[in-house]
Protein backbone atom coordinates (compact mmCIF):
# COMPACT_ATOMS: atom_id res chain seq x y z
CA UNK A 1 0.96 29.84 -13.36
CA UNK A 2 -2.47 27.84 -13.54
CA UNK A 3 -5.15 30.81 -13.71
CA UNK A 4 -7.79 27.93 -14.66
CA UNK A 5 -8.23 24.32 -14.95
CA UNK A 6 -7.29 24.33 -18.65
CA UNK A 7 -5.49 27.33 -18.75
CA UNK A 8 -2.05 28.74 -17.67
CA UNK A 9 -0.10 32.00 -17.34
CA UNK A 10 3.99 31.93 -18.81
CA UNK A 11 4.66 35.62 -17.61
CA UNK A 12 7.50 37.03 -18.62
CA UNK A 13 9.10 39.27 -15.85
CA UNK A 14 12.67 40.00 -16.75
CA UNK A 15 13.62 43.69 -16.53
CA UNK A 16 16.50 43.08 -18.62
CA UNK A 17 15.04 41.37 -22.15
CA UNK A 18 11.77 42.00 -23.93
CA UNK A 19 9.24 39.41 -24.25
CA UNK A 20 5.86 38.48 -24.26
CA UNK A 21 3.51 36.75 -21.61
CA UNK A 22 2.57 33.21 -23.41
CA UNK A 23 -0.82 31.51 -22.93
CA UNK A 24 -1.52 28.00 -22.65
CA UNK A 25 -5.20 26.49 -23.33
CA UNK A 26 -4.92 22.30 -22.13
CA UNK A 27 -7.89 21.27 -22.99
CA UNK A 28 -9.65 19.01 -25.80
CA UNK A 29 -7.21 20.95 -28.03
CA UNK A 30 -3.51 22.31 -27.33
CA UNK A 31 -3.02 26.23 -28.02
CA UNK A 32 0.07 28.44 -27.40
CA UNK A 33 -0.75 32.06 -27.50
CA UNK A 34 1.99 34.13 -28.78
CA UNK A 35 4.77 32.29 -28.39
CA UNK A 36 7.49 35.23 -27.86
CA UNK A 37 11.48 35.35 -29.31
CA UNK A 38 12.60 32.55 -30.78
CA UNK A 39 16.14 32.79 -28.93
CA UNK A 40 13.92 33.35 -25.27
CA UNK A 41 11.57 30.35 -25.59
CA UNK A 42 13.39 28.28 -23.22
CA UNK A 43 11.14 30.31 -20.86
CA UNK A 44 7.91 28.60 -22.66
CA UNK A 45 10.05 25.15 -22.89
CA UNK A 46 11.13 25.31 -19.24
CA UNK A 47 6.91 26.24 -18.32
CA UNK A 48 5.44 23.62 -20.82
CA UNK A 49 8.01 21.11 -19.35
CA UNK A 50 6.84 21.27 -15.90
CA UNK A 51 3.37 20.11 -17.05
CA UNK A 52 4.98 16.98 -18.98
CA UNK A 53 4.22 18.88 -22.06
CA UNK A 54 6.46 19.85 -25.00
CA UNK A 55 5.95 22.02 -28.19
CA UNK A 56 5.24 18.92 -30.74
CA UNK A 57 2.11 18.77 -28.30
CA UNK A 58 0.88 21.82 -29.26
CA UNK A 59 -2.26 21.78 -31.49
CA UNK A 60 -2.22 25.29 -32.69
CA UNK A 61 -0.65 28.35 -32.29
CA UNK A 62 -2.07 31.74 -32.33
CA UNK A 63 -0.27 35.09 -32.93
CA UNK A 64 -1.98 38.00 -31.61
CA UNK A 65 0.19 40.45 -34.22
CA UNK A 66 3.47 39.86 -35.76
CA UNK A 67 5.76 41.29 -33.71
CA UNK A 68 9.33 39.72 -32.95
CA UNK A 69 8.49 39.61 -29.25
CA UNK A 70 5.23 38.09 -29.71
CA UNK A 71 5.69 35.79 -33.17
CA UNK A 72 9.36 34.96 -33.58
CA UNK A 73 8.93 31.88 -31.32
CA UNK A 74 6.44 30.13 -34.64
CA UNK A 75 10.09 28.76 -35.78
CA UNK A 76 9.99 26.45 -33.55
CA UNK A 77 7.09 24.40 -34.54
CA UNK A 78 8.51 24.31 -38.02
CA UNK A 79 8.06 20.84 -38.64
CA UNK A 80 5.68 20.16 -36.41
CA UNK A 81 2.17 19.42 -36.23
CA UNK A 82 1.10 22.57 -34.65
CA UNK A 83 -1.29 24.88 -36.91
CA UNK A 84 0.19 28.59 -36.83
CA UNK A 85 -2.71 31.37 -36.56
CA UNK A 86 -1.74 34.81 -37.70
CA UNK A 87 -4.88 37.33 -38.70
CA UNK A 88 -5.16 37.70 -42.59
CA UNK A 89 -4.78 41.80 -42.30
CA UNK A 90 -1.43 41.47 -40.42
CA UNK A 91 -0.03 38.74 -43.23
CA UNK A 92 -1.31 41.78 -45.91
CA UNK A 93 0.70 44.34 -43.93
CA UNK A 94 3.53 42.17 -43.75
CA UNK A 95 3.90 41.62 -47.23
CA UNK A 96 3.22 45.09 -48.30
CA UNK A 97 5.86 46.52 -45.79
CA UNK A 98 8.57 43.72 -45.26
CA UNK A 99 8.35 41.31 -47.74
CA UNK A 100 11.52 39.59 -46.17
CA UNK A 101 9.92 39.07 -42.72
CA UNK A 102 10.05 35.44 -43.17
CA UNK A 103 13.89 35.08 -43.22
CA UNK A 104 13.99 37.52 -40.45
CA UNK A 105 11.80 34.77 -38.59
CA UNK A 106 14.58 32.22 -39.69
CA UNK A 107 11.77 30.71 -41.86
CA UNK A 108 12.40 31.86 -45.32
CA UNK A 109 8.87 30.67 -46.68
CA UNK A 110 6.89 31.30 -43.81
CA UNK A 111 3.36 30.99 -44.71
CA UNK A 112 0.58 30.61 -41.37
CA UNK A 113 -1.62 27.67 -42.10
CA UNK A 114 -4.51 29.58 -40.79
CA UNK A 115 -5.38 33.00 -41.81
CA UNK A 116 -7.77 34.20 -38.92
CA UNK A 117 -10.78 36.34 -40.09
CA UNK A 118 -13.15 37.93 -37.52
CA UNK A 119 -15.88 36.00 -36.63
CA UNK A 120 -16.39 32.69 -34.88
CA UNK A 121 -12.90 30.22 -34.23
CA UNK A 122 -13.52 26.66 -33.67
CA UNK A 123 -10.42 24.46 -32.23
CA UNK A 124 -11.92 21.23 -31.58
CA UNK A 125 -14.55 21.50 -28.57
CA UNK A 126 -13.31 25.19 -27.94
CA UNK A 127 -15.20 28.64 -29.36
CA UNK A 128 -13.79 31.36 -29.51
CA UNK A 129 -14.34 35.07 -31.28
CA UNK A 130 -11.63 36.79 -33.11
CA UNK A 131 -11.76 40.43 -32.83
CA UNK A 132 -9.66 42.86 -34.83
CA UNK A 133 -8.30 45.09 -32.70
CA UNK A 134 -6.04 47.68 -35.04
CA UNK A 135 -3.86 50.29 -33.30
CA UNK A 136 -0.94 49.18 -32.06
CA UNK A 137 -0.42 46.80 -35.00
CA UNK A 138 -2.61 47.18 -38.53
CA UNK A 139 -3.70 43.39 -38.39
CA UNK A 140 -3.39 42.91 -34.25
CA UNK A 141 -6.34 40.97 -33.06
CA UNK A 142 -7.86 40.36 -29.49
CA UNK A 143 -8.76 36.32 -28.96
CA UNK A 144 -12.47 36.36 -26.74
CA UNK A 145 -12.99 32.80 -24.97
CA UNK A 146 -16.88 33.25 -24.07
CA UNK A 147 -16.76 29.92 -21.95
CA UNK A 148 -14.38 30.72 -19.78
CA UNK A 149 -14.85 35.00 -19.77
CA UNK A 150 -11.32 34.89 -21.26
CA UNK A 151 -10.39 38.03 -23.24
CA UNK A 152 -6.35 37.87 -24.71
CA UNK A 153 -5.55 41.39 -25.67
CA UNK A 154 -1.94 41.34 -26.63
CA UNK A 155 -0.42 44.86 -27.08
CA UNK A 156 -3.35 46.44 -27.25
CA UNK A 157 -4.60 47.02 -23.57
CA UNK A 158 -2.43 46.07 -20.53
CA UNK A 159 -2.96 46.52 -16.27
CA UNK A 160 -3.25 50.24 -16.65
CA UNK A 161 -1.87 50.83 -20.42
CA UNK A 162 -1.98 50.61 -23.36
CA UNK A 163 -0.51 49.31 -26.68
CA UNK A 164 2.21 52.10 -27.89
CA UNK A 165 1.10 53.81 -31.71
CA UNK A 166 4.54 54.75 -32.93
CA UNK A 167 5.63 51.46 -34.79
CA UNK A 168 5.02 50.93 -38.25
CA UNK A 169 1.60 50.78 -38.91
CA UNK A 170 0.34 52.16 -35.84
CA UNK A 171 -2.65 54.82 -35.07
CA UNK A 172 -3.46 56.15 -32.26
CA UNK A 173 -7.33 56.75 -33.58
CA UNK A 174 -7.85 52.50 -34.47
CA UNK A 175 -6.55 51.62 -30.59
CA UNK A 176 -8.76 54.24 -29.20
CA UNK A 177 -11.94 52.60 -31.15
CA UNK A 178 -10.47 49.10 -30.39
CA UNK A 179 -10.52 49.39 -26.97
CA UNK A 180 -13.76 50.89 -26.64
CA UNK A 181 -14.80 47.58 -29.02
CA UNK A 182 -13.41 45.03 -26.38
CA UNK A 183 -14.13 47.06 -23.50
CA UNK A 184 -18.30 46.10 -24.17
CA UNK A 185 -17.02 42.15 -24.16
CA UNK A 186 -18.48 40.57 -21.00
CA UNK A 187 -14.70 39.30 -19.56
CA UNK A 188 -13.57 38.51 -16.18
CA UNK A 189 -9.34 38.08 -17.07
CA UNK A 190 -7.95 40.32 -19.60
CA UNK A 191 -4.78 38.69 -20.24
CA UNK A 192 -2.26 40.67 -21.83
CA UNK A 193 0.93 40.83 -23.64
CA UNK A 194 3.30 42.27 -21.01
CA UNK A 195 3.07 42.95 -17.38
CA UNK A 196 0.07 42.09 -15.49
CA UNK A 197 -3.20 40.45 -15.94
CA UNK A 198 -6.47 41.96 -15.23
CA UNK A 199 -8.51 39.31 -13.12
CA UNK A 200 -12.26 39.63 -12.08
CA UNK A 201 -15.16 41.21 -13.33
CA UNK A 202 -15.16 45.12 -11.49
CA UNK A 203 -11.35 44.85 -11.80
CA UNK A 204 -11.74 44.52 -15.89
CA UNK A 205 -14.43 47.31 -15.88
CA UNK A 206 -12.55 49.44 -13.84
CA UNK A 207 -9.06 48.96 -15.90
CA UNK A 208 -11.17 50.07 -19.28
CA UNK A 209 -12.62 53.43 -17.41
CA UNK A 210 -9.16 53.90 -16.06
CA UNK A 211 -7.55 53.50 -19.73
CA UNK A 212 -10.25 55.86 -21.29
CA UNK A 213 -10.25 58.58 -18.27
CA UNK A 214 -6.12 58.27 -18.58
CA UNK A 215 -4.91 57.14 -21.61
CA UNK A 216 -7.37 58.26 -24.21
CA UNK A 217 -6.09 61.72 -23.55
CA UNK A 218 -2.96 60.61 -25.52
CA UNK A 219 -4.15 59.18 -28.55
């Protein structure tokens, strides 16, 4: 689904297996966002095919937080040229709590070439700010695309929800604060990890008072 000229949509709508939504940015640089299971990512193959693109294409790829449904799909640029982002505070929590994670990845040495800090991101032409966004995961961070009003939330907000606190290294407390953080962000699509995304300006504001008036209740 083409949401802008250098930007697409891979939603994931099966009711039956859990995975993520996966971003494309086509532009002077080639990023994946959150590529999803490794044994699903036909779904991304079958989407990046239709554009005459493939995954040795890919520039970068950038993992919002580490879980299976979001980052198992990085095994498949093994060998690639693609550069895998993954925030340095979810590679610390990895490593203190499943130092094994790589061979349940099927990558026994897994090791991101880029360890995202928060601050400014520059791919080629494109700027970006990484936020981190604890809560749902210790090290989960929100990608903000300024140019385009582009705000890539993962697990931590969705269309009328919010990212769940019971996994390891969840807190109900961080996604609260996290939320308010991104909610400030000038964006017209929040584009999240599951289900739908939020598009145009009143529709954002209103999904962040309808998360705090709602949801905030529960954390």
């Amino acid at each position: 689904m083409k949401l802008l000229d250098d930007l697409y949509l891979f939603p994931w709508n099966s009711m039956t297996a859990n995975n993520c939504n996966t971003y494309l940015i086509d532009a002077n640089k080639r990023i994946l966002i959150d590529p999803g299971h490794y044994h699903l990512f036909n779904h991304v193959r079958d989407e990046l095919d239709r554009l005459s693109l493939c995954p040795e294409d890919m520039d970068m790829v950038i993992i919002t937080h580490a879980h299976p449904d979001h980052m198992e799909g990085v095994r498949i640029f093994q060998g690639t040229d693609a550069l895998v982002a993954v925030s340095s505070w979810e590679m610390e929590f990895i490593k203190a709590v499943a130092p094994h994670y790589g061979e349940a990845l099927g990558i026994p040495d897994f090791e991101p070439q880029i360890l995202l800090q928060e601050g400014d991101l520059k791919v080629g032409n494109l700027s970006f700010e990484v936020i981190h966004t604890p809560g749902h995961s210790p090290g989960s961070i929100c990608l903000y695309w300024p140019d385009r009003k582009v705000l890539f939330t993962g697990d931590v907000v969705f269309n009328q929800g919010i990212g769940r606190t019971d996994l390891p290294g969840g807190n109900g407390k961080e996604l609260k604060e996290s939320i308010r953080r991104i909610s400030l962000l000038d964006a017209e699509y929040v584009l999240t990890g599951h289900g739908d995304v939020v598009m145009g300006r009143e529709a954002v504001k209103e999904n962040f008072r309808a998360i705090e008036a709602y949801w905030f209740g529960f954390l």
